[in-house]
Protein backbone atom coordinates (compact mmCIF):
# COMPACT_ATOMS: atom_id res chain seq x y z
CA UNK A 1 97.53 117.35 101.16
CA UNK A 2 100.83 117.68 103.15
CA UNK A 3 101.54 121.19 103.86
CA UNK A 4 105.61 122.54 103.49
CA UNK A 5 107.19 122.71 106.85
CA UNK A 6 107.89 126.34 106.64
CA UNK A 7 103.89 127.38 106.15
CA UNK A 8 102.81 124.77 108.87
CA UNK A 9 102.01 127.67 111.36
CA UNK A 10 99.12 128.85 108.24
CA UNK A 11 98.35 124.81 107.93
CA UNK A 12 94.89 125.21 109.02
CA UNK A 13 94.01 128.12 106.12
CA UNK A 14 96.09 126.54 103.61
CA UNK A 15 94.00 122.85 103.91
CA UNK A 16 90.96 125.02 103.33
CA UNK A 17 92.52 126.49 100.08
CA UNK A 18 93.48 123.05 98.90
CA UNK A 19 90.21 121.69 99.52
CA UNK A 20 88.38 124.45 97.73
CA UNK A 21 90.87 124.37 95.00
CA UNK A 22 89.72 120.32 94.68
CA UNK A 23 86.25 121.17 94.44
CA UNK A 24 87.09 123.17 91.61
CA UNK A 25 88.88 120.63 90.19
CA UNK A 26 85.55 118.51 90.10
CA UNK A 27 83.94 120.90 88.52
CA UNK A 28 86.28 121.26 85.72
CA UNK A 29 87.13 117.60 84.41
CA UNK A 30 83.46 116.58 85.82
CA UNK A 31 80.33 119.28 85.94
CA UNK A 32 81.15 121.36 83.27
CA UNK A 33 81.89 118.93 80.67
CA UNK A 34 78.81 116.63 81.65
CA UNK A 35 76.52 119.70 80.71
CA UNK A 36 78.09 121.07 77.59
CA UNK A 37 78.71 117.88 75.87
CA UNK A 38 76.65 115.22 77.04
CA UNK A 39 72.71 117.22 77.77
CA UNK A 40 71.13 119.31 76.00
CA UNK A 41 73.26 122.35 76.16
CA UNK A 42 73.43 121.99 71.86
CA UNK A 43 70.13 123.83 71.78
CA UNK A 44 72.02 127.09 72.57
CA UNK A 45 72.64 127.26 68.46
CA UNK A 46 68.87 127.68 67.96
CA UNK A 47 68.94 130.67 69.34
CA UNK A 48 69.74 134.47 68.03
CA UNK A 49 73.51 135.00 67.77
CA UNK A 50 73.47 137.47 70.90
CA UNK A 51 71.82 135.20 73.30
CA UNK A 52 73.87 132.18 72.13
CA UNK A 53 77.06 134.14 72.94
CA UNK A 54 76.01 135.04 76.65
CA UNK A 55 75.29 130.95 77.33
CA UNK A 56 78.35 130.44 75.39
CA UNK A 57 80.35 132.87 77.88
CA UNK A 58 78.67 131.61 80.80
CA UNK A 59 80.11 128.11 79.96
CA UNK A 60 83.69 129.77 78.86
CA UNK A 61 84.05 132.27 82.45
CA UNK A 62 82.73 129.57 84.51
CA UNK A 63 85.07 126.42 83.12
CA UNK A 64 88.30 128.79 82.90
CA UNK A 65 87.42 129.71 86.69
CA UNK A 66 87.30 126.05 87.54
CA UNK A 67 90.81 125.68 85.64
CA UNK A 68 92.35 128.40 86.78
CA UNK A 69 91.51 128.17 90.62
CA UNK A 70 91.92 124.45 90.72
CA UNK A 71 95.11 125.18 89.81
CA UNK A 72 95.99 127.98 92.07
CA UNK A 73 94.69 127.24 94.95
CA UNK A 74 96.92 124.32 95.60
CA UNK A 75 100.45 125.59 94.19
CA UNK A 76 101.79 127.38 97.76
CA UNK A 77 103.85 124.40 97.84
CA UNK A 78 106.00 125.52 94.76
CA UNK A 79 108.82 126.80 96.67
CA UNK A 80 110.03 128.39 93.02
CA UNK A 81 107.29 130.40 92.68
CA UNK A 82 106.29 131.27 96.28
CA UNK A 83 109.44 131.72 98.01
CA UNK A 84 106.94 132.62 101.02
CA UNK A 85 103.64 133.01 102.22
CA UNK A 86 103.03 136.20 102.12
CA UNK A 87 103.60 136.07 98.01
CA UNK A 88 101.29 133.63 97.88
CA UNK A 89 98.43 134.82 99.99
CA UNK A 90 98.83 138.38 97.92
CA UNK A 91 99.07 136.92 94.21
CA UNK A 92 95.94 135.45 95.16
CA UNK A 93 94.24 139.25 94.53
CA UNK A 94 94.98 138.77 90.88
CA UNK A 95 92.37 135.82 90.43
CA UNK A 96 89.22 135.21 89.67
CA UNK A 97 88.37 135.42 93.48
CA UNK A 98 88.54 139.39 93.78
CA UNK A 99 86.62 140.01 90.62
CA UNK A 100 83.18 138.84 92.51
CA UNK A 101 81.50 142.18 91.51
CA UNK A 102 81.90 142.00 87.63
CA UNK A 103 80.98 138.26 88.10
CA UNK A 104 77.87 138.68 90.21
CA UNK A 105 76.44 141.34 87.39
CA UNK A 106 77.72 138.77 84.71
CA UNK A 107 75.55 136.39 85.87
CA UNK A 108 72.49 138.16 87.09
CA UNK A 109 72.46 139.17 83.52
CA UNK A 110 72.75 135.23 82.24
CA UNK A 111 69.61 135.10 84.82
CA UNK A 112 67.70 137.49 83.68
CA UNK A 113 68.06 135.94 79.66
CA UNK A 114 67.61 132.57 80.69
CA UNK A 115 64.15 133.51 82.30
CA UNK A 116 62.86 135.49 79.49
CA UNK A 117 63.27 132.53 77.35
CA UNK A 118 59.97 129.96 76.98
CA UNK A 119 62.09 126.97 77.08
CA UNK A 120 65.82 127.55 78.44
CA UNK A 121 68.12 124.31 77.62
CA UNK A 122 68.13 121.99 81.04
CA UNK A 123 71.99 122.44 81.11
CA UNK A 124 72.12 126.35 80.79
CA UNK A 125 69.44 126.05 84.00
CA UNK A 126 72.63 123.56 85.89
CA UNK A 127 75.19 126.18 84.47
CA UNK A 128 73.77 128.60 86.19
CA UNK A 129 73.24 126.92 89.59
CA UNK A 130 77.07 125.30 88.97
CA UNK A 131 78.26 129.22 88.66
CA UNK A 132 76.72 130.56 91.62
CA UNK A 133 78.39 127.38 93.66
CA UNK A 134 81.86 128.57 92.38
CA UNK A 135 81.11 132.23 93.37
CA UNK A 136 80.33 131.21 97.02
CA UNK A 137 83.62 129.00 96.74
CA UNK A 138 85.61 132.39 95.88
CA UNK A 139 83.92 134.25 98.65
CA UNK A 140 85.27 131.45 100.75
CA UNK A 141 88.71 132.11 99.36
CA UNK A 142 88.35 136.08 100.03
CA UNK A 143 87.84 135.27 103.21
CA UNK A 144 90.54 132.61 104.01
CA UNK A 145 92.96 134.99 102.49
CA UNK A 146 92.39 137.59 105.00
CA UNK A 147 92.54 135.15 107.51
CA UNK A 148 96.02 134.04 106.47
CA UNK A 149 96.89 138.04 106.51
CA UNK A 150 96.13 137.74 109.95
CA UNK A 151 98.72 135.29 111.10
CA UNK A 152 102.61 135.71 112.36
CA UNK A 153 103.85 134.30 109.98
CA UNK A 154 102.88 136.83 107.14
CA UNK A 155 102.66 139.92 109.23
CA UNK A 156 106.64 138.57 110.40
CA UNK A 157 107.35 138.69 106.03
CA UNK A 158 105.58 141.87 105.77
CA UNK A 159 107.91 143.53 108.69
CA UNK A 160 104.59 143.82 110.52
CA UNK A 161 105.40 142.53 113.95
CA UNK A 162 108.99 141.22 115.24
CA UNK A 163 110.17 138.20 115.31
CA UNK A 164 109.54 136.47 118.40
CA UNK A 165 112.81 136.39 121.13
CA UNK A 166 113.25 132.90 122.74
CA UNK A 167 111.48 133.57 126.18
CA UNK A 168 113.16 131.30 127.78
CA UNK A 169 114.13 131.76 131.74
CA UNK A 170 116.86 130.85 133.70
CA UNK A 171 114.95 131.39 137.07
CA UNK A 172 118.12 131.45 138.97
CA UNK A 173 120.22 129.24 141.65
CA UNK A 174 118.39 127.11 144.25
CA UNK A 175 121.27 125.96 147.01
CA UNK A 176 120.74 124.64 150.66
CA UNK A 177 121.16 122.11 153.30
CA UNK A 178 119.38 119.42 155.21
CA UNK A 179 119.87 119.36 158.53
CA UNK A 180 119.21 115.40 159.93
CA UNK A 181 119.56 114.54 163.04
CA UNK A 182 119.13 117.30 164.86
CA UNK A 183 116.41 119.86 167.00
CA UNK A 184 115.61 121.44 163.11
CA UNK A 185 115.06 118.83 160.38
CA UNK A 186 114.20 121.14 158.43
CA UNK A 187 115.43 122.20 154.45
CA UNK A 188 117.06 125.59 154.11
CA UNK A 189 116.74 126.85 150.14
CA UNK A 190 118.33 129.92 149.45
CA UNK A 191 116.76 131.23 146.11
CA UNK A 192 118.72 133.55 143.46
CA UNK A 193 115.60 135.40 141.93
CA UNK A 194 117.46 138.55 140.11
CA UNK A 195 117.89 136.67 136.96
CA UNK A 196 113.89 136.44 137.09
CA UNK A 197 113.63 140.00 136.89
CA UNK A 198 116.49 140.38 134.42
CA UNK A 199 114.77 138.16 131.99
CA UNK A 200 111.33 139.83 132.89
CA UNK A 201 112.58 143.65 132.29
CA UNK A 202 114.48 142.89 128.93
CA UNK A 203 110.97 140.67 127.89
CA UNK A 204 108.85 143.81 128.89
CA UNK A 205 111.44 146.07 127.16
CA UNK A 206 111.80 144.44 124.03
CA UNK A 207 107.73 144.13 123.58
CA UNK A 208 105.28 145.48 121.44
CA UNK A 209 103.66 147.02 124.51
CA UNK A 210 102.88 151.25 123.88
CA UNK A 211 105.39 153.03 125.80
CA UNK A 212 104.14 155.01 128.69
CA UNK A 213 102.46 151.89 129.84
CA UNK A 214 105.99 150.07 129.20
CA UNK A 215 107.25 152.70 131.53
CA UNK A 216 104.48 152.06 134.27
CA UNK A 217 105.31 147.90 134.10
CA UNK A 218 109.20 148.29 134.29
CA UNK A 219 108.27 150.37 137.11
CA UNK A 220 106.14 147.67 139.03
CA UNK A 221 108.59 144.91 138.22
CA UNK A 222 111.81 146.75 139.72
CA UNK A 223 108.91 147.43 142.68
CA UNK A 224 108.31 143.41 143.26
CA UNK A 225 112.69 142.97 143.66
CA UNK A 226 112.70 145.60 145.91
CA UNK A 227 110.14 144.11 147.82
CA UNK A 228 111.17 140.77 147.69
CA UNK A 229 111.82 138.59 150.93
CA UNK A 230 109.10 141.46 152.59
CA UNK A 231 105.40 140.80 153.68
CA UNK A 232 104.93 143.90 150.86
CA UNK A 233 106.08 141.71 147.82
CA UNK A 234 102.65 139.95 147.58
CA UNK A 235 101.09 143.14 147.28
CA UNK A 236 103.33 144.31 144.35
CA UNK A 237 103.19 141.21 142.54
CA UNK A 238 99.20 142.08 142.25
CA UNK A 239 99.75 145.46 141.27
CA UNK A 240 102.45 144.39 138.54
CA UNK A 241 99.67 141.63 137.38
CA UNK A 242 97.00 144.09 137.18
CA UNK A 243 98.86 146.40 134.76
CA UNK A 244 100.08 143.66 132.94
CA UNK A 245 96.72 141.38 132.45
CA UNK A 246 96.69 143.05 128.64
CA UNK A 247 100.03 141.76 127.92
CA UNK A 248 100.30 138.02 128.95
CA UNK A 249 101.56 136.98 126.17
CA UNK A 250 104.69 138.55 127.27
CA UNK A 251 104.89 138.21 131.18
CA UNK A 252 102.99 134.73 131.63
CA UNK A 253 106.35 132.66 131.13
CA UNK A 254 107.79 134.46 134.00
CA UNK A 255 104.54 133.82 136.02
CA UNK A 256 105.26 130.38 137.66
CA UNK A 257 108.71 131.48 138.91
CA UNK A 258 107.15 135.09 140.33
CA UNK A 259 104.59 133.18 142.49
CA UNK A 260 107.60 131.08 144.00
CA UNK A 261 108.57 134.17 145.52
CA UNK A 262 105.01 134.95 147.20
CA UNK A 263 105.97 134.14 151.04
């Protein structure tokens, strides 16, 4: 199932959704069916009007599950009615998935009858088994939802977390000469690293990172230009790296242009 190009980021989650929501779907036009209209399932209307409504409600809950959630689980693509992620992973609280409790009781219950009888229909038995199948499929979709709560993309709609600043670096101006010819054949590069620095500070300043610790970093990184073109730099750049190893989602694009300056 192709996935819309603004939830491709969640693509992973939402392929499990669809997939579950197709296995429901199998169990609606196929299981279901089979063992109400073509077995033995008829024998229900032998029995006391009490216990025939139970196996008639354990075919109803479990079918209109299959409908409903075959249905739902695939419909994030319906840019009409879920304008975003985030409305789709939390409309998926009103379903059948999140009322797991009042199903597991409804059919322990079913269990309990179906065992007390001498000689229980053969498709009330499959009912039964096909039931507990679709409650494992809704755990599965409890737990993909909170899986999908956990990405960018729908803590970024819930104003959870920022969005992301192109981290992008211009690492500066690289100029020189080549001397040919001569006693010193050698390249002279002249490096322009403040931008580094610049880019690195506003990164660190602009990050999620708790503040006194903020504080400590911007203090290490204006340490390393001080110290650059000096025997000392090395040994700033692996203080600055040791207060920042928690954070390298936010420093490591600056990395590779840092260690150029490491004489």
């Amino acid at each position: 199932m192709e996935i819309r190009k603004d939830f491709e980021s969640a693509a992973t989650f939402l392929h499990r959704l669809a997939g579950i929501g197709q296995q429901f779907s199998i169990f609606n036009h196929d299981d279901w069916p089979h063992y109400k209209n073509e077995e033995d399932f008829e024998r229900i209307y032998r029995l006391p009007e009490n216990q025939r409504f139970q196996f008639e409600k354990l075919y109803g809950d479990g079918r209109d599950c299959a409908i409903f959630m075959s249905s739902q689980l695939c419909s994030f693509n319906d840019v009409g009615q879920f304008p975003s992620l985030s409305e789709y992973v939390d409309c998926l609280e009103n379903t059948w998935a999140y009322e797991h409790e009042s199903l597991q009781a409804f059919i322990d219950r079913i269990k309990v009858l179906s065992e007390s009888l001498t000689n229980t229909p053969w498709a009330v038995k499959r009912m039964i088994e096909l039931f507990d199948k679709q409650l494992r499929l809704l755990a599965s979709v409890r737990q993909t939802v909170e899986l999908l709560r956990q990405t960018n993309l729908y803590k970024i709609e819930k104003g959870e977390v920022p969005v992301e600043r192109d981290s992008s670096i211009n690492i500066g101006q690289i100029t020189g000469k080549v001397n040919i010819n001569s006693t010193d054949n050698s390249t002279n590069i002249a490096f322009e690293s403040s931008p580094i620095f610049a880019s690195l500070t506003d990164a660190i300043s602009n990050s999620q990172i708790e503040t006194a610790q903020k504080v400590q970093i911007l203090a290490q990184v204006d340490a390393m230009k001080q110290a650059q073109g000096t025997t000392g730099f090395l040994q700033k750049y692996k203080d600055f790296m040791q207060n920042a190893a928690n954070h390298m989602t936010v420093v490591s694009p600056f990395i590779p242009a840092l260690t150029t300056l490491i004489g």
